[in-house]
Protein backbone atom coordinates (compact mmCIF):
# COMPACT_ATOMS: atom_id res chain seq x y z
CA UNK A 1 -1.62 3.56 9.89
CA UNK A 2 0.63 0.55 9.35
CA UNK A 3 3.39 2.12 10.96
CA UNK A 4 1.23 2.66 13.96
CA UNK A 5 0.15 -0.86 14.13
CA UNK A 6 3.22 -2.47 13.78
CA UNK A 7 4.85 0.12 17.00
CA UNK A 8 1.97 -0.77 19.15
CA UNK A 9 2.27 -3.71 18.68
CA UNK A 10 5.30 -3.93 19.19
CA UNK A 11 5.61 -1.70 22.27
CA UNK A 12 2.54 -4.20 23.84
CA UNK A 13 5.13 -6.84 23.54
CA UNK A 14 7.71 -4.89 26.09
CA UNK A 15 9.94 -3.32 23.21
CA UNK A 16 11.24 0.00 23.48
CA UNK A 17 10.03 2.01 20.32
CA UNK A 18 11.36 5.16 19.35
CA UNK A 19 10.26 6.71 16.06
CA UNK A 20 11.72 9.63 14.01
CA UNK A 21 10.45 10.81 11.38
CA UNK A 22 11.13 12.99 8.37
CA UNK A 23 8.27 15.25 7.12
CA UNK A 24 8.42 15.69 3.73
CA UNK A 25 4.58 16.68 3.32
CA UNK A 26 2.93 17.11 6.53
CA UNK A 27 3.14 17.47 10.05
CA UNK A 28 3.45 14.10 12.26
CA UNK A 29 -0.47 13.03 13.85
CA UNK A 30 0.51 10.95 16.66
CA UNK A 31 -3.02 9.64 18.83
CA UNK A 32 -3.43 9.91 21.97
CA UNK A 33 -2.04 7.50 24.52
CA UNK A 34 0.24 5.91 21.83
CA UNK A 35 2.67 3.69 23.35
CA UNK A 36 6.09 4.77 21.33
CA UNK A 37 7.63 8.16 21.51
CA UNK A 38 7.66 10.16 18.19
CA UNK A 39 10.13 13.31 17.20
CA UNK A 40 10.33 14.74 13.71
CA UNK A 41 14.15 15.27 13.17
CA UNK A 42 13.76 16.89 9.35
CA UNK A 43 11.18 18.42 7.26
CA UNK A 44 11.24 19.62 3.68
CA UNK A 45 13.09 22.68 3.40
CA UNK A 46 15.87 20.74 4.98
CA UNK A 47 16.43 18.63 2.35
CA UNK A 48 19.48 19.58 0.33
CA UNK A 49 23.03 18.29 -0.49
CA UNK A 50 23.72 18.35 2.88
CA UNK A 51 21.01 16.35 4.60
CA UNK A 52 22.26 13.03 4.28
CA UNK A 53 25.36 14.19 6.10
CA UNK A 54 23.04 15.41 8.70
CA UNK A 55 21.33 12.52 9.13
CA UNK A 56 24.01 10.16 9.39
CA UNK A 57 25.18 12.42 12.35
CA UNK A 58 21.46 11.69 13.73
CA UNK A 59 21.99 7.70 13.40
CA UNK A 60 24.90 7.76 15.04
CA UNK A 61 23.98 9.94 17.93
CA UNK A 62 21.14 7.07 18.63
CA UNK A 63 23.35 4.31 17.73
CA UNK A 64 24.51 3.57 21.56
CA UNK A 65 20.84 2.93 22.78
CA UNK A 66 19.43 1.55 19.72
CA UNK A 67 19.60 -2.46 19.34
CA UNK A 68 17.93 -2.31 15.62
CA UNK A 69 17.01 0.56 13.09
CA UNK A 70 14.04 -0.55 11.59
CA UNK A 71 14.12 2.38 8.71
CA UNK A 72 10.10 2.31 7.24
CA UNK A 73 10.49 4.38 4.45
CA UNK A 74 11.93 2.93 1.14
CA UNK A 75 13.97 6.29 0.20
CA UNK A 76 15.94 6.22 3.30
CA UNK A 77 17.57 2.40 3.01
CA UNK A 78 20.46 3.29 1.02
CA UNK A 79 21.93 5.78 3.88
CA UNK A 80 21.43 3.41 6.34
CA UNK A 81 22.88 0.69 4.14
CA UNK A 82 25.59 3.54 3.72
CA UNK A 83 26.01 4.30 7.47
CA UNK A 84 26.75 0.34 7.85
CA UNK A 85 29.02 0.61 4.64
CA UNK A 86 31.14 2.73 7.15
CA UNK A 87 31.25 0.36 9.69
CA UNK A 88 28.18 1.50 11.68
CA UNK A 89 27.51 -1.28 14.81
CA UNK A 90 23.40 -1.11 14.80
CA UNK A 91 21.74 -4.11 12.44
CA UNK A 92 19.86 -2.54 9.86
CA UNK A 93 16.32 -3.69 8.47
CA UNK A 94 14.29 -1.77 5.87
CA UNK A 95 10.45 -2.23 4.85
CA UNK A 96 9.40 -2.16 0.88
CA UNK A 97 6.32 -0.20 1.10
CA UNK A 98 6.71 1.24 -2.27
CA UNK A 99 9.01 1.73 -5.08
CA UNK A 100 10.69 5.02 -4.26
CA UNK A 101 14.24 3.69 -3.45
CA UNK A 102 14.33 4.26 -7.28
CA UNK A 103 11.44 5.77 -8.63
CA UNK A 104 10.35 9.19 -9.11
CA UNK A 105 6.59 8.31 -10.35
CA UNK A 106 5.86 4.56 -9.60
CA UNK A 107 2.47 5.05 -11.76
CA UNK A 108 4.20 5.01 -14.65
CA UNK A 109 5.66 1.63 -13.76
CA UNK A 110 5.24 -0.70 -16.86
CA UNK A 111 6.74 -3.68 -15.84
CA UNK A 112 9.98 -2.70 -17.31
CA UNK A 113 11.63 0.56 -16.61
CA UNK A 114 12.71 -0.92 -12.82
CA UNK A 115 14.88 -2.89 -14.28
CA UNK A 116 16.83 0.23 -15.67
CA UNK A 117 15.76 3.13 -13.87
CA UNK A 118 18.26 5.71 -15.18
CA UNK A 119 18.75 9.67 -13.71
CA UNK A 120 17.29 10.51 -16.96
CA UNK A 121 14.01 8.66 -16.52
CA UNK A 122 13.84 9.96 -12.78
CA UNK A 123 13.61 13.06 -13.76
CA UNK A 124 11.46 12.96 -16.45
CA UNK A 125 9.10 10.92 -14.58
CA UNK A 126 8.32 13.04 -12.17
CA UNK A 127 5.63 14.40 -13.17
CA UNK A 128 6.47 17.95 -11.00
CA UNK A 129 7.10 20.76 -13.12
CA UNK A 130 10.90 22.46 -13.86
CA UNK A 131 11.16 24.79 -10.84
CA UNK A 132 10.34 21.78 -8.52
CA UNK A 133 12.78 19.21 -9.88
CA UNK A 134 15.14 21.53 -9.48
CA UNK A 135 14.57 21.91 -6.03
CA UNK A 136 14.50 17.94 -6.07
CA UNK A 137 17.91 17.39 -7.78
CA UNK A 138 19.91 16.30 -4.91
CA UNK A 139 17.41 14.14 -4.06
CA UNK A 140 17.78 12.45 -8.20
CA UNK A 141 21.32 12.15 -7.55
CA UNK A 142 20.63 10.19 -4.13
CA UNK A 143 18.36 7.89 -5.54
CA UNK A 144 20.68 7.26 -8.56
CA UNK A 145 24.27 7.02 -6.71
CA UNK A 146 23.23 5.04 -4.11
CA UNK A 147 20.71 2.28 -5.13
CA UNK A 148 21.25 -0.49 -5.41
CA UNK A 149 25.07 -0.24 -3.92
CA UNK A 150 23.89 0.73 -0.65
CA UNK A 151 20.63 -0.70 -0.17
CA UNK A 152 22.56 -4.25 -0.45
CA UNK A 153 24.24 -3.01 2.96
CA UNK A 154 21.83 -3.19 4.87
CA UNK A 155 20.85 -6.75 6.81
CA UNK A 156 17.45 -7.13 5.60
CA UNK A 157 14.69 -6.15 3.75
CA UNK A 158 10.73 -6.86 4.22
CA UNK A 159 9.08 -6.36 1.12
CA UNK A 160 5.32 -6.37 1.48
CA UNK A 161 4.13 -8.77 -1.34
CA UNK A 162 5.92 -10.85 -3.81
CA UNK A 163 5.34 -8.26 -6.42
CA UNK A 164 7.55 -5.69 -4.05
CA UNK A 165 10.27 -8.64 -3.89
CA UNK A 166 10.68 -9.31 -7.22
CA UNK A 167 10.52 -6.04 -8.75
CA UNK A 168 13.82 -5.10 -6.19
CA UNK A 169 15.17 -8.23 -6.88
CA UNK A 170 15.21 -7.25 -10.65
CA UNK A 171 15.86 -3.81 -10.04
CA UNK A 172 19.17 -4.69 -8.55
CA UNK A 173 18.94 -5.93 -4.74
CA UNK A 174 20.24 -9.13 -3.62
CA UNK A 175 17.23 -11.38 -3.69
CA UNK A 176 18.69 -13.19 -0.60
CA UNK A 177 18.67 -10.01 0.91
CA UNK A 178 14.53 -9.97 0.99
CA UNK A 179 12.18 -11.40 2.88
CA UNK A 180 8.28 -11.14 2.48
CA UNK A 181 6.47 -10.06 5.43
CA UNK A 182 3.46 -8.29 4.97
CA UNK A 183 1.08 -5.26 6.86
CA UNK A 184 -1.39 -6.95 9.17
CA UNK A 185 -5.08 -6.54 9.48
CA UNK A 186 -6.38 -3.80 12.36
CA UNK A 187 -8.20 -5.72 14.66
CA UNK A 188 -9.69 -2.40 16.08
CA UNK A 189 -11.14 -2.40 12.41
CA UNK A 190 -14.38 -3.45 13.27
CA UNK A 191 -18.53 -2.52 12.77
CA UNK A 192 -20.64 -0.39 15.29
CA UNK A 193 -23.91 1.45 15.06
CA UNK A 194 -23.01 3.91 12.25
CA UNK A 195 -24.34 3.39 9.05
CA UNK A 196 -23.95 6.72 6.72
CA UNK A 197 -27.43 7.92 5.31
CA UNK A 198 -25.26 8.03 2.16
CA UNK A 199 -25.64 4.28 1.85
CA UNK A 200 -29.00 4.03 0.71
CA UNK A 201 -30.70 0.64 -0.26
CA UNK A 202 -28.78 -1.78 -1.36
CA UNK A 203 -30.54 -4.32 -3.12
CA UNK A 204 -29.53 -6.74 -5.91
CA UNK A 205 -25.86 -7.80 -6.23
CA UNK A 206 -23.45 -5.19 -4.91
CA UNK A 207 -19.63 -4.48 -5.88
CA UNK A 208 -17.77 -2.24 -3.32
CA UNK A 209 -15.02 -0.21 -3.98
CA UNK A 210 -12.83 2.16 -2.07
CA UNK A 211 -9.88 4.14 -1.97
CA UNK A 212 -8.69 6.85 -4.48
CA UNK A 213 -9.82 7.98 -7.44
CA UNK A 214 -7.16 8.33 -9.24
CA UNK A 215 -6.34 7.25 -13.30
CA UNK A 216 -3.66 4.39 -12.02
CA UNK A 217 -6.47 2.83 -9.95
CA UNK A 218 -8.25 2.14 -12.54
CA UNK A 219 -11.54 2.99 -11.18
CA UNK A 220 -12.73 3.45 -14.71
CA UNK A 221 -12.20 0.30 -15.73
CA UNK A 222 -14.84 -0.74 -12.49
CA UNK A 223 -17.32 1.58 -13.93
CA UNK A 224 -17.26 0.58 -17.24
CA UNK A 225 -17.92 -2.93 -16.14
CA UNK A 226 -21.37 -1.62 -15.60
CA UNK A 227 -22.18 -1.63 -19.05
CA UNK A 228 -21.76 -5.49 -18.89
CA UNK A 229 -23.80 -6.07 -16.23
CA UNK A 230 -27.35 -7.08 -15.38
CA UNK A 231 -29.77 -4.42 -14.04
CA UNK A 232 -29.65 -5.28 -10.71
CA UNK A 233 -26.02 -5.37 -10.13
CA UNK A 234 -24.81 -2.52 -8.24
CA UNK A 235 -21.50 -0.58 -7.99
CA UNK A 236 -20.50 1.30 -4.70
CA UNK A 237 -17.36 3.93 -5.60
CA UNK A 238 -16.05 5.19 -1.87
CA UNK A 239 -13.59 7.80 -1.63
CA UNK A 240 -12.35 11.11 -3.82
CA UNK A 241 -10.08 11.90 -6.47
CA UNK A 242 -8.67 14.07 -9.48
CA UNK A 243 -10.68 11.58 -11.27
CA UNK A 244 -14.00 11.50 -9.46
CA UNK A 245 -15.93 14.55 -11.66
CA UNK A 246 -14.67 12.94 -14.75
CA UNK A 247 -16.38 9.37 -13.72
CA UNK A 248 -19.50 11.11 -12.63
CA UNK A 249 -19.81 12.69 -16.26
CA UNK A 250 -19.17 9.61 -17.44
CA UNK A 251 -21.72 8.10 -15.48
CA UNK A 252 -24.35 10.66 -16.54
CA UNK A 253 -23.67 9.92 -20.10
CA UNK A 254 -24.22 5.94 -20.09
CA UNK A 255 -27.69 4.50 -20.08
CA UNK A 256 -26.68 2.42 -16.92
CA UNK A 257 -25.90 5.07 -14.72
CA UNK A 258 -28.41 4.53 -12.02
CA UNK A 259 -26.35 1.36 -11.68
CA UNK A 260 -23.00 3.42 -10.56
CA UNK A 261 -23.40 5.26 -6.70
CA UNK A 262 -20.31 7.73 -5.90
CA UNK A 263 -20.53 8.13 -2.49
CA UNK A 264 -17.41 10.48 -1.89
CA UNK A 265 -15.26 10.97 0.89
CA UNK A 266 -15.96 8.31 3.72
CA UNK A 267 -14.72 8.71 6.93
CA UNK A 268 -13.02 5.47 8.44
CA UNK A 269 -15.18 5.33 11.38
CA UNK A 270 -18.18 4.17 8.30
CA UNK A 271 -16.26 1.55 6.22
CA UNK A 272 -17.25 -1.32 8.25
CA UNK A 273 -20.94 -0.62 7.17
CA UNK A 274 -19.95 -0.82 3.08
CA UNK A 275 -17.76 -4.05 3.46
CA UNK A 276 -20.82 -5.72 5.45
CA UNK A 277 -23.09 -4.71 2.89
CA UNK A 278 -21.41 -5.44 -0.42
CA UNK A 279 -21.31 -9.15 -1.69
CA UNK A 280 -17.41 -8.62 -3.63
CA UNK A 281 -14.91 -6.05 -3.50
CA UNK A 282 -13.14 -5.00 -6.63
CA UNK A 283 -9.49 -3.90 -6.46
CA UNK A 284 -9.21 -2.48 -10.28
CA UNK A 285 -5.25 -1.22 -10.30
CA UNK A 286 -3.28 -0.76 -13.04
CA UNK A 287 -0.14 -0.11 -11.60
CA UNK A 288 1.74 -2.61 -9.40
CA UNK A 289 0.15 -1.72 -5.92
CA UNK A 290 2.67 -3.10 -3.53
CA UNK A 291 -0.06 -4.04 -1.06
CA UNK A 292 -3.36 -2.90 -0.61
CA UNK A 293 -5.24 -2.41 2.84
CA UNK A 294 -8.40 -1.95 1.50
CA UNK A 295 -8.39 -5.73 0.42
CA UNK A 296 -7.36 -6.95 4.08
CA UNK A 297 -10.59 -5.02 5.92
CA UNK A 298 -12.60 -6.53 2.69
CA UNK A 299 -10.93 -9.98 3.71
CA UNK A 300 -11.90 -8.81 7.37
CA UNK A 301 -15.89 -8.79 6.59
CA UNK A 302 -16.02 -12.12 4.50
CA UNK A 303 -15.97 -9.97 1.38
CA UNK A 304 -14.58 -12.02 -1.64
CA UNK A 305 -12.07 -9.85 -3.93
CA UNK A 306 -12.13 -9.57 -7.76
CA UNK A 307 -8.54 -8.02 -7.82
CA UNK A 308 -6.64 -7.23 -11.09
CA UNK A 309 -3.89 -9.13 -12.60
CA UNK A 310 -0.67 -6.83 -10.88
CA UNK A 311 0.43 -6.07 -7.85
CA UNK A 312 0.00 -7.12 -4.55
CA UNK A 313 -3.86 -7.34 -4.35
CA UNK A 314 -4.23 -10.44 -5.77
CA UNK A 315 -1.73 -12.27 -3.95
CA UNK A 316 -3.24 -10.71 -0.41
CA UNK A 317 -6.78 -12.45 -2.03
CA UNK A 318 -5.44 -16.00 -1.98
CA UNK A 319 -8.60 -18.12 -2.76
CA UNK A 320 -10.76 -15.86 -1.67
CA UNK A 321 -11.65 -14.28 -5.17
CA UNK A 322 -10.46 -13.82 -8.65
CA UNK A 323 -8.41 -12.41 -11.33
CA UNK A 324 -9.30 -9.94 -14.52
CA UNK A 325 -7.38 -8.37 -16.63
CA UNK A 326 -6.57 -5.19 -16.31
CA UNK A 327 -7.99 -2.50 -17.94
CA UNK A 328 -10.69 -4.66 -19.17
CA UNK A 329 -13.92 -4.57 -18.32
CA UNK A 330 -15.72 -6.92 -20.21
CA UNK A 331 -13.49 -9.34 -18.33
CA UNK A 332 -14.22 -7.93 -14.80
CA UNK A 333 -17.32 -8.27 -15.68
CA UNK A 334 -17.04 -11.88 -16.67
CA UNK A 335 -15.40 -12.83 -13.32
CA UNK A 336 -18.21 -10.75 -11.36
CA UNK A 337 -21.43 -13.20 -13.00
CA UNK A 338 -18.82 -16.07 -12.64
CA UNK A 339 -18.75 -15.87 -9.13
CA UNK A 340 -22.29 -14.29 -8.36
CA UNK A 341 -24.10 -16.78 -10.78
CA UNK A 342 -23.06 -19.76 -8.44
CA UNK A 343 -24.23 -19.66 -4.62
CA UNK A 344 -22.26 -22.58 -3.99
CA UNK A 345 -19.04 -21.11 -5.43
CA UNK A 346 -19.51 -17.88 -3.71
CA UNK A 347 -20.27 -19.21 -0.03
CA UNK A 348 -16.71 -21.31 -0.63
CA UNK A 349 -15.15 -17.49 -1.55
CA UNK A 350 -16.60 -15.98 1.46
CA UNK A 351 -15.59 -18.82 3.36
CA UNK A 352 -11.99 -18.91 2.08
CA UNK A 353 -11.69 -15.10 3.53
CA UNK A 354 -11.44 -15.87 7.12
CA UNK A 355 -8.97 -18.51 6.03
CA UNK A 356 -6.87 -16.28 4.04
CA UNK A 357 -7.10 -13.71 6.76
CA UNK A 358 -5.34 -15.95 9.50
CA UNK A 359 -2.15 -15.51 7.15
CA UNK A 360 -2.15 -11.26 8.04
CA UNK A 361 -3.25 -12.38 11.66
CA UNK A 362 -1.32 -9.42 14.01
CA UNK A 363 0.56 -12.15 16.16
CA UNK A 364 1.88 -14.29 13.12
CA UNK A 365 3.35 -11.02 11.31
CA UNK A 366 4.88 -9.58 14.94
CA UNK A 367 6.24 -13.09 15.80
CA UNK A 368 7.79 -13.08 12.32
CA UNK A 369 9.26 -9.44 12.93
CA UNK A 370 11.22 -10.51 16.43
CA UNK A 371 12.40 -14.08 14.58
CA UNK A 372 14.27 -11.72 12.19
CA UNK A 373 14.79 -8.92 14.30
CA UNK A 374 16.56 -11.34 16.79
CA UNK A 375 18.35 -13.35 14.41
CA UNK A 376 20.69 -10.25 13.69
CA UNK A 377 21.41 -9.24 17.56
């Protein structure tokens, strides 16, 4: 989704986009009418000792009518940093999605291990089991031999948040080397007629959240908030997850439960009714999301944000929310009656979300893309 945004958009400003793409766990979805030209040059069974090689033969059979590789996967910096190391002609720029230039399992991120992310811990993080890493072992010794030498060849670097920054920075990229330019909001993103029958009433004071259940969202941590709660504060839990059955038992245990609605899968076309009906979104990580794009279409429907204290989310907020603790609910719980208990204080939150939003406006993040773009040409 962000990497279709940012090509249209660019391609609606006259530029010549070209993707390829490298399919390591499902076939490329291209829609209709897109304005860039997509080709998938590797897959997954391709990916052995030899496929950097391979690829660096791809780069440079592109290099005579490409002006700028933008590469938009974190993994794949250090061999373009390395096909510059070798004198390659083409400026390079790379966008910090994510932390898998180095990591193997970026859940397990505690705030430390970045900062010495050896082969040893890259393989025991991964959390696949023996046959599978080692299928993955040239792909270890990648990650380990070339980052940080080679992902401090390449021109520059757009990390998503400030969180993304600084954990590279201190993971062992030149911090001069980074710049933070974020995803921007889908103006396409907007409400029609479809409201879900799933939604149901929604009376009282309602908390929205969506994405995946999974244990580092800490969508636990949201539900258990509910036991600090008054009765007619609601909690609205959109999407699946390994985690989902094990919240729903949970749910069915606690006295509050009718307080806790699971509404499953949601398709995308529906979203824009839940963010116009809830009164604050909750963004309950416990890892160090590097962004968040939930919080932007919250941000998008004048929906303040209760984010946790790491990661991007709560820098993406601005003023338009608050901060908890992580893993606490009782503090959650705290902000949520801090900033429901207070009309005043919450119409200055909704109000601050348009004004935070103008910061991820589409033309502010594309003009920022062609300043740096052009100042390496």
């Amino acid at each position: 989704m962000s990497l279709d945004t940012i090509a249209s958009g660019l391609a609606d400003r006259g530029h010549n986009v070209r993707i390829r793409t490298i399919n390591l766990a499902r076939p490329n979805h291209v829609r209709d009418s897109a304005p860039y030209e997509v080709t998938s040059i590797m897959n997954e069974r391709d990916w052995t000792y030899e496929a950097p090689f391979g690829l660096l033969d791809e780069i440079r059979s592109i290099e005579p009518e490409t002006d700028l590789f933008h590469v938009f996967a974190p993994w794949l910096v250090p061999l373009f940093g390395y096909y510059r190391y070798l004198g390659g002609d083409t400026p390079v720029v790379g966008r910090l999605n994510g932390y898998t230039m180095f990591c193997t399992n970026d859940k397990l991120m505690n705030g430390e291990c970045h900062k010495h992310c050896s082969l040893s811990n890259k393989i025991n993080h991964d959390n696949s089991d023996l046959g599978k890493k080692m299928v993955k072992l040239p792909k270890y010794l990648y990650m380990d031999l070339s980052f940080p030498k080679f992902g401090n060849e390449v021109d520059k670097l757009f990390a998503q948040s400030p969180t993304v920054e600084k954990y590279y920075s201190e993971a062992g990229i030149d911090a001069d080397r980074v710049t933070v330019i974020s995803n921007f909001y889908n103006e396409q993103f907007h409400s029609g007629s479809y409201s879900p029958p799933s939604m149901g009433d929604w009376d009282g004071f309602n908390l929205l959240y969506v994405g995946r259940i999974e244990e580092e969202k800490g969508v636990d941590t949201l539900v258990d908030s509910a036991n600090y709660l008054p009765d007619d504060y609601h909690i609205h839990i959109a999407g699946d997850g390994s985690m989902l059955d094990e919240l729903k038992r949970t749910v069915d245990e606690e006295a509050n439960g009718s307080s806790v609605t699971f509404h499953g899968w949601v398709d995308r076309d529906a979203l824009p009714s839940f963010y116009d009906n809830a009164e604050v979104f909750v963004h309950p990580s416990r890892w160090p999301e590097p962004s968040g794009r939930a919080v932007l279409e919250a941000l998008q429907y004048d929906c303040p944000i209760i984010a946790s204290d790491i990661g991007g989310p709560q820098w993406i907020k601005g003023e338009a929310g608050s901060v908890f603790e992580r893993n606490n609910p009782e503090d959650l719980s705290s902000k949520v009656l801090e900033i429901s208990s207070n009309a005043e204080k919450y119409d200055a939150k909704v109000q601050q979300c348009s004004e935070r939003l103008e910061y991820f406006a589409p033309d502010r993040i594309l003009n920022e893309l062609e300043n740096e773009y052009t100042a390496l040409r």
